[in-house]
Protein backbone atom coordinates (compact mmCIF):
# COMPACT_ATOMS: atom_id res chain seq x y z
CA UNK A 1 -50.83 66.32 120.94
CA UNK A 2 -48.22 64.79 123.04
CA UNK A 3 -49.16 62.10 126.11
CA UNK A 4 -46.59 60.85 128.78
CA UNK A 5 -47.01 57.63 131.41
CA UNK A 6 -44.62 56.99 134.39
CA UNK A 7 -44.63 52.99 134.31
CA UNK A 8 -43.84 51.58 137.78
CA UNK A 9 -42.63 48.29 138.37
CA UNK A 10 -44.39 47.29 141.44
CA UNK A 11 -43.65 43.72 141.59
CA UNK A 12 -40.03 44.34 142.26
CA UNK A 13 -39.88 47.44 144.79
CA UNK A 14 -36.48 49.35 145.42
CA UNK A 15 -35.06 48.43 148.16
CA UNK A 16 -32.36 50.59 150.16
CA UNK A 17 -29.11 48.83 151.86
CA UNK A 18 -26.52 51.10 153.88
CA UNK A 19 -22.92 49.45 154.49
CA UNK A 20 -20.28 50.41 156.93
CA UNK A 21 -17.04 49.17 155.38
CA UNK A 22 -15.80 48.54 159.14
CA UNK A 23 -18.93 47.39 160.63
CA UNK A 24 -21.37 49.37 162.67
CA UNK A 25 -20.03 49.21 166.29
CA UNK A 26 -16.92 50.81 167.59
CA UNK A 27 -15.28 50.55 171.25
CA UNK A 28 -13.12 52.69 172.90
CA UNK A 29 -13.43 55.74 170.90
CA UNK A 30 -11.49 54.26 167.93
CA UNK A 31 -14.53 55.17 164.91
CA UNK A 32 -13.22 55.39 161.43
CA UNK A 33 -16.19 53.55 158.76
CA UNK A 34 -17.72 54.75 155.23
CA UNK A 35 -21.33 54.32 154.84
CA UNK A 36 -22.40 53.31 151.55
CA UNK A 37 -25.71 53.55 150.36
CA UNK A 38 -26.71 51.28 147.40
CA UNK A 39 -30.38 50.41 145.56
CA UNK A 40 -31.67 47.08 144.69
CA UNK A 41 -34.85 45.95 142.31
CA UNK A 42 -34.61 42.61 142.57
CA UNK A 43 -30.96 41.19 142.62
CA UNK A 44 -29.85 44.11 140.39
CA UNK A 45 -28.60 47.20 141.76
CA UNK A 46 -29.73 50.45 140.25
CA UNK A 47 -28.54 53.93 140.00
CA UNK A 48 -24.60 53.04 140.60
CA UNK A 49 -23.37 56.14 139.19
CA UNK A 50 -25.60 58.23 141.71
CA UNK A 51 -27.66 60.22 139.29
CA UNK A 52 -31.20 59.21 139.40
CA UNK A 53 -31.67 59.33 142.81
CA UNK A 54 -30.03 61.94 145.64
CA UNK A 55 -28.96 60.30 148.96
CA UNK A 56 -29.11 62.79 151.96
CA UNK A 57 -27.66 61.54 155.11
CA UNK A 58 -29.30 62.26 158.75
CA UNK A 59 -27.70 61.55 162.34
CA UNK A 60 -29.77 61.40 165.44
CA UNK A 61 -27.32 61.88 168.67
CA UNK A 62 -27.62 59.56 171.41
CA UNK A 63 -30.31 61.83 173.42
CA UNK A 64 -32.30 60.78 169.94
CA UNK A 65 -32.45 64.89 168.71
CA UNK A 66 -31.25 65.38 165.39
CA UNK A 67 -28.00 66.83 165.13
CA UNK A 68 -28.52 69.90 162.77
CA UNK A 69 -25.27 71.16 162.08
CA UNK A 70 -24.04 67.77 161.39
CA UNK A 71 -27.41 66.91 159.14
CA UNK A 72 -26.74 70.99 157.72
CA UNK A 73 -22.84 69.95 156.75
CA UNK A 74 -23.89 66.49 154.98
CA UNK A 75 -26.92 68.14 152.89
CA UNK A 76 -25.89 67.48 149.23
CA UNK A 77 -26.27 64.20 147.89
CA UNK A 78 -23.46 61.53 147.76
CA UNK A 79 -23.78 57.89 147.69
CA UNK A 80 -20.78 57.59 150.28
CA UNK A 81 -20.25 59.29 153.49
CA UNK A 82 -16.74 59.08 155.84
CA UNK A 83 -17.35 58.68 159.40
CA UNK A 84 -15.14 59.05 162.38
CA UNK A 85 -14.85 59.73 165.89
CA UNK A 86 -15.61 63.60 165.22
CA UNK A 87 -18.69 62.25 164.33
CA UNK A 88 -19.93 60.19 166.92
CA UNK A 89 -19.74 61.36 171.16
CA UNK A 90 -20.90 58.57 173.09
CA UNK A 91 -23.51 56.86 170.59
CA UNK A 92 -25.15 58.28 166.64
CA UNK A 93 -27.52 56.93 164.37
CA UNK A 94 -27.28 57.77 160.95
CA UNK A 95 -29.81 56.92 158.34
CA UNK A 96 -29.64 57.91 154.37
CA UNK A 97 -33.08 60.00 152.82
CA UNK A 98 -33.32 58.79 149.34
CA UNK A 99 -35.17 60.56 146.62
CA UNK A 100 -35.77 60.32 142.81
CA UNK A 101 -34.49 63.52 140.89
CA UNK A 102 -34.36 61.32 137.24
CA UNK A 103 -31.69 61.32 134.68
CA UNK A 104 -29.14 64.50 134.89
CA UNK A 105 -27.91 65.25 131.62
């Protein structure tokens, strides 16, 4: 017979921070940031190496649709994402989708 439990830590819930390296507003056209996406329990950061969790990014234009060949282009996970001024026309948010996909061996 064989049993398995998922333990959770509840008391300490992940918590998601995104970085821009060059801060998150940009005048005059001039856009050039990378977005970093990092996980924290507690004060400890988790999955550094990227491979426990996937991190899918999503931008909203500035009418607030999504922008699906942009969202289609930046599908597979990475922890890091390169924007620039290709990437933004007047105003974007972007926003990270994080999921747990466990160990890859």
């Amino acid at each position: 017979a064989k049993t398995e439990a998922t333990l959770i830590n509840l008391v300490e819930p992940i918590e998601l921070q995104v970085r821009a390296s060059n801060g998150n507003v940009f005048k005059n056209g001039v856009v050039s940031t990378s977005l970093t996406a990092t996980l924290w329990r507690g004060d400890k950061e988790i999955d550094k190496d990227g491979t426990e969790f996937s991190y899918v990014w999503k931008k909203v234009n500035s009418d607030e649709t999504p922008d699906e060949h942009w969202n289609t282009d930046h599908s597979y996970s990475q922890k890091s994402i390169r924007i620039t001024e290709a990437d933004v026309f007047r105003r974007a948010t972007f926003s990270c989708e994080v999921q747990y996909v466990g160990k890859r061996v």
